[in-house]
PDB file of N, CA and C in Angstrom:
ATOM      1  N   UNK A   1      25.021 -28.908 -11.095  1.00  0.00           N
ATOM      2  CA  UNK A   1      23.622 -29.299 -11.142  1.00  0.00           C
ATOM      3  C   UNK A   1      22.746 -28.044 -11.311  1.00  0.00           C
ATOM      4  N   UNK A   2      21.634 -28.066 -12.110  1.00  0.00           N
ATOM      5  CA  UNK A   2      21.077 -27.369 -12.303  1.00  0.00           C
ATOM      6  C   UNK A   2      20.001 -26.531 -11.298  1.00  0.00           C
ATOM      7  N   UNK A   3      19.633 -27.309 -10.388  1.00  0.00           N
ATOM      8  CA  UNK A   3      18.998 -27.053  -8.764  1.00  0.00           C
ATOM      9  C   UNK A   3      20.199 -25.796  -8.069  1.00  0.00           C
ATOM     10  N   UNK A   4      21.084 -26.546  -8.576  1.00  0.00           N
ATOM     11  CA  UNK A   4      21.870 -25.041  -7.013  1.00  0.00           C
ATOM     12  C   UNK A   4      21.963 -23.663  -7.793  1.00  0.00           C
ATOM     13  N   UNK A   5      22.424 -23.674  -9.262  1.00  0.00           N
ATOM     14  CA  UNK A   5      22.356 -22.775  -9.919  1.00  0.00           C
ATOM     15  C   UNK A   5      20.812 -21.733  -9.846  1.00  0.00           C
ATOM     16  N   UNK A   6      19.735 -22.212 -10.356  1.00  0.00           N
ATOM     17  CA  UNK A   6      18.501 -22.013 -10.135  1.00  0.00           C
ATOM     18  C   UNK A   6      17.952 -21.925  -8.680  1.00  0.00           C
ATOM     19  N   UNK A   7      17.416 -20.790  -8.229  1.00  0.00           N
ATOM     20  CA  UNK A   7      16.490 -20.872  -6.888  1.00  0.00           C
ATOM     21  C   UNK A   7      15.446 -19.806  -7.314  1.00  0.00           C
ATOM     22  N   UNK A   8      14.280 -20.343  -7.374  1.00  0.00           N
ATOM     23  CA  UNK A   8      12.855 -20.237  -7.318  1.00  0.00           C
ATOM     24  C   UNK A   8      12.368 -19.409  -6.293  1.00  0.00           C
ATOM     25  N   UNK A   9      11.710 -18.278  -6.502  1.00  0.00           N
ATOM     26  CA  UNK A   9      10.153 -18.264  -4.734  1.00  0.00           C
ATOM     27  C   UNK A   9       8.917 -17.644  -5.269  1.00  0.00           C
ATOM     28  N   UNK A  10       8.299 -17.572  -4.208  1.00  0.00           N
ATOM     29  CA  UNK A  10       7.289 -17.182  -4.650  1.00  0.00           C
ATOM     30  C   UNK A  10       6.339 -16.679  -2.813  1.00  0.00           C
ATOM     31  N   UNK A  11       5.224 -15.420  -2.872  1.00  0.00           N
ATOM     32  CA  UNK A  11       4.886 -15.536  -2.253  1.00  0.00           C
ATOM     33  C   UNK A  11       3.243 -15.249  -2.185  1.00  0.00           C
ATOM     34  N   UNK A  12       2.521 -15.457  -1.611  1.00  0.00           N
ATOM     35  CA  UNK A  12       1.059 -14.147  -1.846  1.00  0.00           C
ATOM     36  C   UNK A  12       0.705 -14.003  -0.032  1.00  0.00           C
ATOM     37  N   UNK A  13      -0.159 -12.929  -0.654  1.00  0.00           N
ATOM     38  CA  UNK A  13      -0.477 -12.150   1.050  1.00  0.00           C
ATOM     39  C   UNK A  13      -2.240 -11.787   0.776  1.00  0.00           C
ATOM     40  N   UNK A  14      -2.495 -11.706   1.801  1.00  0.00           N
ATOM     41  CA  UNK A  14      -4.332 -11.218   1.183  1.00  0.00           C
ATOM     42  C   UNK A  14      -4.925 -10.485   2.703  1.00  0.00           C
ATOM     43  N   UNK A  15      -5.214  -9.549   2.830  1.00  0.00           N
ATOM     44  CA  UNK A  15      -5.093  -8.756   3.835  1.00  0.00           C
ATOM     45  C   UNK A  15      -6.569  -8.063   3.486  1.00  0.00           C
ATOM     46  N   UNK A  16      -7.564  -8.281   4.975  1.00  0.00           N
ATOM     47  CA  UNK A  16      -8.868  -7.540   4.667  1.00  0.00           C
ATOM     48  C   UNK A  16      -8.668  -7.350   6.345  1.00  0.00           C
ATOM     49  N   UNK A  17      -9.346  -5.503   5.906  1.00  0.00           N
ATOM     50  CA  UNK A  17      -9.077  -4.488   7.168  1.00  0.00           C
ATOM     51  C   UNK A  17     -10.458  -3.697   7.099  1.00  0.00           C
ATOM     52  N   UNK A  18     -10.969  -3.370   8.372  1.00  0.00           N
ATOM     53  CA  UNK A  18     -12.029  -2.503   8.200  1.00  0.00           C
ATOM     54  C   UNK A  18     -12.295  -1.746   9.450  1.00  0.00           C
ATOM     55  N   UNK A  19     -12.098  -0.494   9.592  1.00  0.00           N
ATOM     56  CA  UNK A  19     -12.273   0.246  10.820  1.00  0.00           C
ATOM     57  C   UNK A  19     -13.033   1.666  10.788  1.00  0.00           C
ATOM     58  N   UNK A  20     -13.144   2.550  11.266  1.00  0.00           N
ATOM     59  CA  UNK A  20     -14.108   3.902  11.617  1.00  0.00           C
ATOM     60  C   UNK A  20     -13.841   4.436  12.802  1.00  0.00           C
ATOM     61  N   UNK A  21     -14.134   6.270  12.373  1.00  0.00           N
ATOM     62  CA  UNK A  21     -13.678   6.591  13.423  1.00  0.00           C
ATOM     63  C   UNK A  21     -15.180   7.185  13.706  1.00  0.00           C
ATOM     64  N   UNK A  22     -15.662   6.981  15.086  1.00  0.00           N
ATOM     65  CA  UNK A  22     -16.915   7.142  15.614  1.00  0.00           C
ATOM     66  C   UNK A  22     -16.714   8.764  16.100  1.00  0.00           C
ATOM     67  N   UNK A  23     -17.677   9.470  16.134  1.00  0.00           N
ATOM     68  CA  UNK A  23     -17.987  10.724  17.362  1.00  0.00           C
ATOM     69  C   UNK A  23     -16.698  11.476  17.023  1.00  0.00           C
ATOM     70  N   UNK A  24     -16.189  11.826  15.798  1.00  0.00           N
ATOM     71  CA  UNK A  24     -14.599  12.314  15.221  1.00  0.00           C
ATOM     72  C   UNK A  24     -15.373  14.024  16.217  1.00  0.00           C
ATOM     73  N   UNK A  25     -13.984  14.367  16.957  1.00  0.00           N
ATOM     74  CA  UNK A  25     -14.290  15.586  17.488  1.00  0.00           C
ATOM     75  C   UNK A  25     -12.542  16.463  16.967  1.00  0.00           C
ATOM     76  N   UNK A  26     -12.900  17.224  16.209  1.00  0.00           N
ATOM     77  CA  UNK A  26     -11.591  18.111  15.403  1.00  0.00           C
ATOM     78  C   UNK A  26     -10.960  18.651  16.837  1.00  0.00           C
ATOM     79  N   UNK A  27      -9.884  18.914  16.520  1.00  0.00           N
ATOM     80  CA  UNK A  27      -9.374  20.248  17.644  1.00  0.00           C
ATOM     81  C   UNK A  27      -8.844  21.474  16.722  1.00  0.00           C
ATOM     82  N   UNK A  28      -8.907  22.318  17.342  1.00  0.00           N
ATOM     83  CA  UNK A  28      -8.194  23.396  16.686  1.00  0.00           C
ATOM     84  C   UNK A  28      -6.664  23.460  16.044  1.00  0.00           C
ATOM     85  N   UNK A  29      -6.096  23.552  15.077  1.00  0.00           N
ATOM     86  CA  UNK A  29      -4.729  23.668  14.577  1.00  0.00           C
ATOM     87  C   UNK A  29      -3.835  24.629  15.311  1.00  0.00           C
ATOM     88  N   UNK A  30      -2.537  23.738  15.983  1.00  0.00           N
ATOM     89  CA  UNK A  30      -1.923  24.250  17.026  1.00  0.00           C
ATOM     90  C   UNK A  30      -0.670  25.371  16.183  1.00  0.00           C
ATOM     91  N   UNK A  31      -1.262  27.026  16.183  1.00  0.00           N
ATOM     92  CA  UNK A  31      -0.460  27.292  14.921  1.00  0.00           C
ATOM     93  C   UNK A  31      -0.643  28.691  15.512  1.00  0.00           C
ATOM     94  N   UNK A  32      -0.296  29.396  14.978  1.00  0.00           N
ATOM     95  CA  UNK A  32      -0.696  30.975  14.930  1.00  0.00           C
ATOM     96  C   UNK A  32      -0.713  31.323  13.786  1.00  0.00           C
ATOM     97  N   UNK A  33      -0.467  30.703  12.396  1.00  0.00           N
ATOM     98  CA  UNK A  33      -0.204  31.358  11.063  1.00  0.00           C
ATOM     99  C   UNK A  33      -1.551  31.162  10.816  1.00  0.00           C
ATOM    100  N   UNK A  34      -2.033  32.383   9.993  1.00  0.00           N
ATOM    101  CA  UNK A  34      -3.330  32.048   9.679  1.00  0.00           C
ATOM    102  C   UNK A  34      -3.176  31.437   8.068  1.00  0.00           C
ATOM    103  N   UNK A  35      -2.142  31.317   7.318  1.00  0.00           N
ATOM    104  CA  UNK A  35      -1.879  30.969   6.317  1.00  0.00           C
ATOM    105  C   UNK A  35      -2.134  29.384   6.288  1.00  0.00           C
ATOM    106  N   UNK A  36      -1.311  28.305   7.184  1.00  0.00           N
ATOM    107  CA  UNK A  36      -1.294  27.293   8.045  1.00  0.00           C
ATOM    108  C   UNK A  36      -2.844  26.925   7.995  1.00  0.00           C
ATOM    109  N   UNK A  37      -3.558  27.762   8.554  1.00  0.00           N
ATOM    110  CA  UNK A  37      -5.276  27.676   9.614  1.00  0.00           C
ATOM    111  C   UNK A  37      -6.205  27.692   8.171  1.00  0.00           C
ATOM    112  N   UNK A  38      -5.555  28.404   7.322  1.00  0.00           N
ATOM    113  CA  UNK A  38      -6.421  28.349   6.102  1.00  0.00           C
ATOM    114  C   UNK A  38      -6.515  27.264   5.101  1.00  0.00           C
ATOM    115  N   UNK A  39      -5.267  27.230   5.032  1.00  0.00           N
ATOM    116  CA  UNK A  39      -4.720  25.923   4.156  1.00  0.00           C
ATOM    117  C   UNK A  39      -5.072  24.207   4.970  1.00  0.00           C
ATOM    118  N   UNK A  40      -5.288  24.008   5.534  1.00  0.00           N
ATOM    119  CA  UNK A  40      -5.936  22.876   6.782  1.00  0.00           C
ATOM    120  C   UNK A  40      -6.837  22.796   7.558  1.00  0.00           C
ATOM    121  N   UNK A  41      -7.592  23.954   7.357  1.00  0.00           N
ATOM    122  CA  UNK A  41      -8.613  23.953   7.991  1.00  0.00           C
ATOM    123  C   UNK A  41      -9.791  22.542   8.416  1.00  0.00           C
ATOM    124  N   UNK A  42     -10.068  22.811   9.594  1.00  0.00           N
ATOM    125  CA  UNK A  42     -10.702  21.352  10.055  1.00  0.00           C
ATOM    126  C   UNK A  42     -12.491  21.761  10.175  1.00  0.00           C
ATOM    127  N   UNK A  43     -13.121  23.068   9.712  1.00  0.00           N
ATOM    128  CA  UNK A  43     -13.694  23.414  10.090  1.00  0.00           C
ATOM    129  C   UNK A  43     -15.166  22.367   9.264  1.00  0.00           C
ATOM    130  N   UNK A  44     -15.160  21.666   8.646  1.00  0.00           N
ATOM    131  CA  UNK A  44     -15.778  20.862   7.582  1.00  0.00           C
ATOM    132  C   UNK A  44     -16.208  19.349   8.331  1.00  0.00           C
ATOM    133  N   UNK A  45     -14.836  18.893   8.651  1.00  0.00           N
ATOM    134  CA  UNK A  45     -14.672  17.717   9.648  1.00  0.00           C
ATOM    135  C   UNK A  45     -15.830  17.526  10.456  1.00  0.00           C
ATOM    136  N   UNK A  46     -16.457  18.171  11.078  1.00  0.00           N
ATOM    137  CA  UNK A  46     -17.330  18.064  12.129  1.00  0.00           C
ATOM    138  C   UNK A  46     -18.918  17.654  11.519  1.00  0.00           C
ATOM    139  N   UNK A  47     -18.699  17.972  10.274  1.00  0.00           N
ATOM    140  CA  UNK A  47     -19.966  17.558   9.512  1.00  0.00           C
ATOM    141  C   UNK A  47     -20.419  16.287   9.429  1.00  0.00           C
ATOM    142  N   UNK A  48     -19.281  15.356   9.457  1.00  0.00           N
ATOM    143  CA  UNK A  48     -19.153  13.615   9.280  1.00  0.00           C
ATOM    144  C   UNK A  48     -18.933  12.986  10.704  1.00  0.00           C
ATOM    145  N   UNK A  49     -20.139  12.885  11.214  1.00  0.00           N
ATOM    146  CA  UNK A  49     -19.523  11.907  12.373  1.00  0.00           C
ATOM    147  C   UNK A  49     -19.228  10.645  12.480  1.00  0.00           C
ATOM    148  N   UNK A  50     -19.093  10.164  11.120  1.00  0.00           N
ATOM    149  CA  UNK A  50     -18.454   8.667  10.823  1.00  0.00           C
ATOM    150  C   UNK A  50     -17.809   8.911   9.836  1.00  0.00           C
ATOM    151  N   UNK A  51     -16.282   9.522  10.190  1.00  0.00           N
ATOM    152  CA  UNK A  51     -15.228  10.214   9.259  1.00  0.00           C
ATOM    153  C   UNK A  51     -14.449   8.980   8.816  1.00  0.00           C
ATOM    154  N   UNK A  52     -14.782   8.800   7.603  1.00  0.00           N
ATOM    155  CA  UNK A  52     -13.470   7.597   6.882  1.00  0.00           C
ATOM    156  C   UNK A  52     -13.916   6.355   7.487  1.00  0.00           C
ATOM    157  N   UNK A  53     -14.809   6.211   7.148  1.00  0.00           N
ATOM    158  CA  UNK A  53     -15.108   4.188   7.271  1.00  0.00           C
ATOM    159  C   UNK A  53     -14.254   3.687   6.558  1.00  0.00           C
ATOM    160  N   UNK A  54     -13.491   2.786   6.493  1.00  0.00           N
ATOM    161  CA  UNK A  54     -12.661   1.941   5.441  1.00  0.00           C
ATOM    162  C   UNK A  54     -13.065   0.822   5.390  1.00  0.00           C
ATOM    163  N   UNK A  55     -13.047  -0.283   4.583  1.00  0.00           N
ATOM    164  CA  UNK A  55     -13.337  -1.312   4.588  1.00  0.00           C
ATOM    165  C   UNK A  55     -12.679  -1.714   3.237  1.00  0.00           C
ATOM    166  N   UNK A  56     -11.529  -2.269   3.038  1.00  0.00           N
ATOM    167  CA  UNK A  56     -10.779  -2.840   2.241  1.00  0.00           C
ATOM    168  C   UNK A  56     -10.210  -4.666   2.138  1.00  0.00           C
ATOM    169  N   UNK A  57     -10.016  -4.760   0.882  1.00  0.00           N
ATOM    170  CA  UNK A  57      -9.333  -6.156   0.783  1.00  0.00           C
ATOM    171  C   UNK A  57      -8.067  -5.675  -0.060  1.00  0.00           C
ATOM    172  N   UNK A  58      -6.728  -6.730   0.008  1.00  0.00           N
ATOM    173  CA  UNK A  58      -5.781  -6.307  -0.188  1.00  0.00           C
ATOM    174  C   UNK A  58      -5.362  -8.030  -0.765  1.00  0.00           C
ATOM    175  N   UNK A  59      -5.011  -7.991  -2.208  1.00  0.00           N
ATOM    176  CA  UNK A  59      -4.317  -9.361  -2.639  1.00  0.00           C
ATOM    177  C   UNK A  59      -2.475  -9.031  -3.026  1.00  0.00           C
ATOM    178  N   UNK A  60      -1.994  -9.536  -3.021  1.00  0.00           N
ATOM    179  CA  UNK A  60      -0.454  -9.926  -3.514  1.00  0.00           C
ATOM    180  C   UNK A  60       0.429 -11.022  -3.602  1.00  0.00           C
ATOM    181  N   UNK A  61       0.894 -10.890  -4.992  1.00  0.00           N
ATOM    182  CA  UNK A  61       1.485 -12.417  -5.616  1.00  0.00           C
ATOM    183  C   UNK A  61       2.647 -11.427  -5.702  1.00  0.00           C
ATOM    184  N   UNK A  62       3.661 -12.289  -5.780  1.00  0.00           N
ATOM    185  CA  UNK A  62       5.522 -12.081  -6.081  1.00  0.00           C
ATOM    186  C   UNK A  62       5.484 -13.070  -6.493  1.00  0.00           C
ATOM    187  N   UNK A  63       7.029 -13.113  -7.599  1.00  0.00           N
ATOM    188  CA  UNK A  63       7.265 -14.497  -8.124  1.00  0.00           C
ATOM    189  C   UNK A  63       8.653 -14.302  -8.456  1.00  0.00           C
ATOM    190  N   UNK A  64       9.890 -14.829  -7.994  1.00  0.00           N
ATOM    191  CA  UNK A  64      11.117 -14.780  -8.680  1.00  0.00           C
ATOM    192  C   UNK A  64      11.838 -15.774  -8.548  1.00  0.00           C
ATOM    193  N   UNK A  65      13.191 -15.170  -9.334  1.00  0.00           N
ATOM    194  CA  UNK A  65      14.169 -16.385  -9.386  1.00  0.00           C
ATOM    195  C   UNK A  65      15.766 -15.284  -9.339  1.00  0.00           C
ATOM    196  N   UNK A  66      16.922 -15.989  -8.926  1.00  0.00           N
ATOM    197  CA  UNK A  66      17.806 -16.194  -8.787  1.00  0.00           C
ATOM    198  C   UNK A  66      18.946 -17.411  -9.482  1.00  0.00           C
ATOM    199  N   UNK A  67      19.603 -16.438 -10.609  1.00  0.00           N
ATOM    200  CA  UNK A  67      20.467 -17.459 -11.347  1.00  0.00           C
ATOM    201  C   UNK A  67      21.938 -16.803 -10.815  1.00  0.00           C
ATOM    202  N   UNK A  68      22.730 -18.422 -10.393  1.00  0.00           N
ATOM    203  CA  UNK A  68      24.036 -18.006 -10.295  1.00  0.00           C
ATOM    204  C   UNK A  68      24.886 -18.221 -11.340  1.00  0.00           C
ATOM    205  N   UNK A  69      25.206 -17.369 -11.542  1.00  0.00           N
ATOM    206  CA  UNK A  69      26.812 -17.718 -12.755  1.00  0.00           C
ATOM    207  C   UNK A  69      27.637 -18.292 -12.566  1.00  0.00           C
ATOM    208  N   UNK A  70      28.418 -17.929 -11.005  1.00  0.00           N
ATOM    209  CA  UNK A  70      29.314 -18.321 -10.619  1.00  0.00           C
ATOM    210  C   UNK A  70      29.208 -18.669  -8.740  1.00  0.00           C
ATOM    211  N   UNK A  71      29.479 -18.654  -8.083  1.00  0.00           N
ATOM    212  CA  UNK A  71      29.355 -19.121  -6.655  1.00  0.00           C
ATOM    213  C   UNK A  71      29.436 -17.317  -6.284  1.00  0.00           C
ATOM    214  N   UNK A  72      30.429 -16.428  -6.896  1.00  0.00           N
ATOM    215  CA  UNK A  72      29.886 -15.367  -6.341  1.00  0.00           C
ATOM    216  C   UNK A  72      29.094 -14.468  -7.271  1.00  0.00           C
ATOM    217  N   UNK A  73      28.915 -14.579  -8.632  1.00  0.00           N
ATOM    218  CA  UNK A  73      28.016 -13.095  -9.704  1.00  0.00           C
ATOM    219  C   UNK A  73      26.901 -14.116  -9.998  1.00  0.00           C
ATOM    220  N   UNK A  74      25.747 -13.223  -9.574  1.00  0.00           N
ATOM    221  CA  UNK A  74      24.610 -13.962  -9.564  1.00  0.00           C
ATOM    222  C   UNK A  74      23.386 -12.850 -10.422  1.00  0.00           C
ATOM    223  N   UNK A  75      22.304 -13.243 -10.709  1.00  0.00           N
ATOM    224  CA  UNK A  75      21.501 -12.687 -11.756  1.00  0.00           C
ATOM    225  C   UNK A  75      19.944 -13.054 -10.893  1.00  0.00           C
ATOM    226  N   UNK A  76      19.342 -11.789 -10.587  1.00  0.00           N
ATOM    227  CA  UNK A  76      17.668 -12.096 -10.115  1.00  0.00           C
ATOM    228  C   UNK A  76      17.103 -11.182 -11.036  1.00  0.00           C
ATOM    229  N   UNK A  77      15.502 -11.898 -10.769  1.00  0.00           N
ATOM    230  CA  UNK A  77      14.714 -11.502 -11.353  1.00  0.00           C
ATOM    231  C   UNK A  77      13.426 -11.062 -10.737  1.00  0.00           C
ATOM    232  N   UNK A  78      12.606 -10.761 -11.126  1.00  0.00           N
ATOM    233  CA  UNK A  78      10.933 -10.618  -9.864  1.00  0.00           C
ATOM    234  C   UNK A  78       9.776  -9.757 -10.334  1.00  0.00           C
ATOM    235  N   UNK A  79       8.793 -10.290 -10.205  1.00  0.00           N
ATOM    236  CA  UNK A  79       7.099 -10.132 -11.092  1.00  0.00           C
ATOM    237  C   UNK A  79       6.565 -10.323  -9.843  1.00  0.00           C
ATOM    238  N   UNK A  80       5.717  -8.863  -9.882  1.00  0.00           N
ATOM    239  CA  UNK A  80       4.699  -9.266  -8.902  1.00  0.00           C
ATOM    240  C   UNK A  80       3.475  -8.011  -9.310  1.00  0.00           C
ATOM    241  N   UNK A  81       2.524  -8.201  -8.400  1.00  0.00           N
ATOM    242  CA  UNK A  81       0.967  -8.170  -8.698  1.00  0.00           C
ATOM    243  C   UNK A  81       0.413  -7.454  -7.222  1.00  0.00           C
ATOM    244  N   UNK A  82       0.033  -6.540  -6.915  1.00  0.00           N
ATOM    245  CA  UNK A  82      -1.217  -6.102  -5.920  1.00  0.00           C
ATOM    246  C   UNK A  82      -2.252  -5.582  -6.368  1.00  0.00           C
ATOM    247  N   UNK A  83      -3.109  -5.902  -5.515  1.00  0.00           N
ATOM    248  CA  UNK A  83      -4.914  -5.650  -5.883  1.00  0.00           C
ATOM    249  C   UNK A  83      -5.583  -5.292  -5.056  1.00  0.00           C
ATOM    250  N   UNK A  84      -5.597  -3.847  -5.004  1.00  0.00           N
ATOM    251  CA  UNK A  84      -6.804  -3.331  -3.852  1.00  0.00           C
ATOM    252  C   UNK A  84      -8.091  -2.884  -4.148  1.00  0.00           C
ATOM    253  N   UNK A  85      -8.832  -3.328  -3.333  1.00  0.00           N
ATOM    254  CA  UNK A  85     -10.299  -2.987  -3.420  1.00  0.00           C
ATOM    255  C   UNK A  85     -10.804  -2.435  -2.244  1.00  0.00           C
ATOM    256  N   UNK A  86     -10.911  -1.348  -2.985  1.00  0.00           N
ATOM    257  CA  UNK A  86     -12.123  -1.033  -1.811  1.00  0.00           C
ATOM    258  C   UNK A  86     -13.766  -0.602  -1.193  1.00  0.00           C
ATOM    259  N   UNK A  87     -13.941  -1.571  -0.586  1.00  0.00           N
ATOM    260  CA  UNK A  87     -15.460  -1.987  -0.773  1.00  0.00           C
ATOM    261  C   UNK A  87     -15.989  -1.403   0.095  1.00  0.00           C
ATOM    262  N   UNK A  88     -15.802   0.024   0.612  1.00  0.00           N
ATOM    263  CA  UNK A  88     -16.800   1.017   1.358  1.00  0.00           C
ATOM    264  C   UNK A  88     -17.325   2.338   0.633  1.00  0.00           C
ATOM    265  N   UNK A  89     -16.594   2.443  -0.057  1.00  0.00           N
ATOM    266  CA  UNK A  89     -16.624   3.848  -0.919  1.00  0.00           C
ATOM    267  C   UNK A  89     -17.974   3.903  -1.513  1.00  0.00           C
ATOM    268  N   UNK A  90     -18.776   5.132  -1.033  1.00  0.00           N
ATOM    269  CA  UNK A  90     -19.956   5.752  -1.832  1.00  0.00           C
ATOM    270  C   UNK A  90     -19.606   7.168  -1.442  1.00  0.00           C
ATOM    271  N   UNK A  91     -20.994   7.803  -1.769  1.00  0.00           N
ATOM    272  CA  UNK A  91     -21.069   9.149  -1.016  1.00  0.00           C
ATOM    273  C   UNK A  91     -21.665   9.528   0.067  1.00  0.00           C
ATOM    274  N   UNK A  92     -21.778   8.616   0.605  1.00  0.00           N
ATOM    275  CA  UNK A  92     -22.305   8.799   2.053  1.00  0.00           C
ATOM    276  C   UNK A  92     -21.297   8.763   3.040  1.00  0.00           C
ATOM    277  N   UNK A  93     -20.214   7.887   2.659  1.00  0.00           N
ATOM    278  CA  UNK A  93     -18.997   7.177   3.081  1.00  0.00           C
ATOM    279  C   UNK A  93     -17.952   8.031   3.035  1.00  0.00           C
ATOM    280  N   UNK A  94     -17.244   9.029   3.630  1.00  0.00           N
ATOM    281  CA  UNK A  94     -16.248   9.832   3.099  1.00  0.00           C
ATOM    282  C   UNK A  94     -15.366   9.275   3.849  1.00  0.00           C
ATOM    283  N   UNK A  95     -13.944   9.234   2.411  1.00  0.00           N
ATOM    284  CA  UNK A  95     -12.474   8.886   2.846  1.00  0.00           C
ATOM    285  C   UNK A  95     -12.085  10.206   3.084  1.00  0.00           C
ATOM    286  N   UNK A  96     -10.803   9.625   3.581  1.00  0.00           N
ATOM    287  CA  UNK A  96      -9.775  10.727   4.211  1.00  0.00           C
ATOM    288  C   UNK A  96      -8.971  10.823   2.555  1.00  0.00           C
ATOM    289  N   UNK A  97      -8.697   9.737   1.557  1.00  0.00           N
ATOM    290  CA  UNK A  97      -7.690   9.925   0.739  1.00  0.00           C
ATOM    291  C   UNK A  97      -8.446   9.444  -0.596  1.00  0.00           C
ATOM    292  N   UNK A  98      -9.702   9.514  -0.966  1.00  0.00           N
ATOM    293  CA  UNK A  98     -10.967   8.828  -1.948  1.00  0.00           C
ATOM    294  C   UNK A  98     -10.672   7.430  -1.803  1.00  0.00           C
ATOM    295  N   UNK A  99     -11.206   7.145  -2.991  1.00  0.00           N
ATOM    296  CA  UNK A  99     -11.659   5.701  -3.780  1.00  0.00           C
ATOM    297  C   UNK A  99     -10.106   4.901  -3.541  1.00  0.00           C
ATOM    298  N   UNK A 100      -9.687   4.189  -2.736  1.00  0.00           N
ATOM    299  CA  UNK A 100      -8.101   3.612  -3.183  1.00  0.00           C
ATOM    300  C   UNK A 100      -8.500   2.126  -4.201  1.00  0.00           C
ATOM    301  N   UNK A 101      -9.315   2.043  -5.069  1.00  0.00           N
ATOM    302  CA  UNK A 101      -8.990   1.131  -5.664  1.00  0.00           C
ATOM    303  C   UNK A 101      -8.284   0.953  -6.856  1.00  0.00           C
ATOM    304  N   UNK A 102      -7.596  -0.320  -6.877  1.00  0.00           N
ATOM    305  CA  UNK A 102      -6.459  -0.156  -7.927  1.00  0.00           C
ATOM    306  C   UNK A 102      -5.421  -1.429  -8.208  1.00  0.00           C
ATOM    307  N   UNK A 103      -5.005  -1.940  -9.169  1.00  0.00           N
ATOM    308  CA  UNK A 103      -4.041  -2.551  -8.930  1.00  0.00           C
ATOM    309  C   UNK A 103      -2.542  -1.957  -9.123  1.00  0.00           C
ATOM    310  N   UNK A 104      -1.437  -2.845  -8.902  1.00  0.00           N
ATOM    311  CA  UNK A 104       0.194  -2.059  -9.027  1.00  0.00           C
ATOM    312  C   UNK A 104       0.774  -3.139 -10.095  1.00  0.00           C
ATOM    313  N   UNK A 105       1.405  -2.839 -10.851  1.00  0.00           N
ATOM    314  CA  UNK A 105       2.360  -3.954 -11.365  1.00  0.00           C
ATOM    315  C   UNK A 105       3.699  -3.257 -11.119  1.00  0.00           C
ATOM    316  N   UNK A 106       4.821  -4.430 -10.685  1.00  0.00           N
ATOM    317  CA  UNK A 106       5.858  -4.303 -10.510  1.00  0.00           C
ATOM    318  C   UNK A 106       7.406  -5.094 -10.855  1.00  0.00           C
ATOM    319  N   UNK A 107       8.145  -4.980 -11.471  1.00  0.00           N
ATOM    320  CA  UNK A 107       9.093  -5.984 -11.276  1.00  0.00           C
ATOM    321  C   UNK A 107      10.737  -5.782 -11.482  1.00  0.00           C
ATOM    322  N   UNK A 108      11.251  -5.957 -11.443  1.00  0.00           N
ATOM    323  CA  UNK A 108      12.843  -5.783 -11.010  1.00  0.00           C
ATOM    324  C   UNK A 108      13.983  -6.870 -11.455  1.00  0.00           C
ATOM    325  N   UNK A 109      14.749  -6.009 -11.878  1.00  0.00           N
ATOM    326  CA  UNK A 109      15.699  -7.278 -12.761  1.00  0.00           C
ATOM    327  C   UNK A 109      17.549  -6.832 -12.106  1.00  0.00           C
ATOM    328  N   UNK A 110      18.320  -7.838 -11.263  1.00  0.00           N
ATOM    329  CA  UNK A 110      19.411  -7.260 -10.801  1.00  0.00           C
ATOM    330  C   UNK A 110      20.812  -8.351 -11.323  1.00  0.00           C
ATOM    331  N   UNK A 111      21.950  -7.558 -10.498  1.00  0.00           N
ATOM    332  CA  UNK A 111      23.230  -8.405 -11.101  1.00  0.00           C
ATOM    333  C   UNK A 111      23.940  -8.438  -9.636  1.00  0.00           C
ATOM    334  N   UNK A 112      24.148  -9.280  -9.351  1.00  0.00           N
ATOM    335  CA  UNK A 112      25.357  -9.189  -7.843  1.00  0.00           C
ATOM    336  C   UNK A 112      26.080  -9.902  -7.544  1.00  0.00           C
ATOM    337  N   UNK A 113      27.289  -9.023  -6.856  1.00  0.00           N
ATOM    338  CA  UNK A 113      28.551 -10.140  -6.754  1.00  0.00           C
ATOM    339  C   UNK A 113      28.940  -9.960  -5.308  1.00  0.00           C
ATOM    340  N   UNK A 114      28.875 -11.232  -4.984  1.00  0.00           N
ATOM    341  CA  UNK A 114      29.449 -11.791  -3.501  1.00  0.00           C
ATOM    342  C   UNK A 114      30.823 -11.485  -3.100  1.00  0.00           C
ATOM    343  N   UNK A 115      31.266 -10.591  -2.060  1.00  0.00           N
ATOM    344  CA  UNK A 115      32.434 -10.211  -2.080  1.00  0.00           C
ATOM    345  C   UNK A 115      33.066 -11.628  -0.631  1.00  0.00           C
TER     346      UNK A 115
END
């Protein structure tokens, strides 16, 4: 029958996050290299006292299938989709990592045998 051979899925996810770090107080870099102290320096940090507001939405679709050949060599497949936005970003607003908006495309094609 064509049902057991064939198996279908599918999923989506949608994820909205939004946090800040209030009154950000740096500490000093626990180091003695001044190479280290230069290269990381936190001395900037203290300028933003609302360091990295985030405020993001997050979408994702998957979609695959699974064909068997045989009860054990089997054949998948899989398409999927993420979509981030992020809806805090100006210049008043400083990230820790910029602008993350963006989408991903992804998908994956395999062969496997059931031992």
């Amino acid at each position: 029958m064509a049902s057991e051979k064939v198996k279908v899925f599918a999923n989506v996810m949608f994820s909205k996050v939004s946090s800040r770090i209030n009154d950000f107080q740096p500490s000093a870099m626990p180091t003695t290299d001044t190479v280290l102290q230069e290269l990381y320096s936190i001395s900037n940090l203290a300028l933003y006292p609302e360091y990295s507001a985030i405020h993001y939405r997050q979408g994702e679709i998957n979609l695959g299938c699974t064909y068997n050949f045989t009860p054990a060599l089997y054949t998948t497949a899989q398409a999927g989709l993420k979509s981030f936005r992020d809806v805090y970003t100006s210049s008043s607003n400083i990230h820790i990592y910029g602008d993350q908006s963006g989408k991903e495309y992804s998908g994956s094609l395999g062969l496997g045998y059931k031992f």
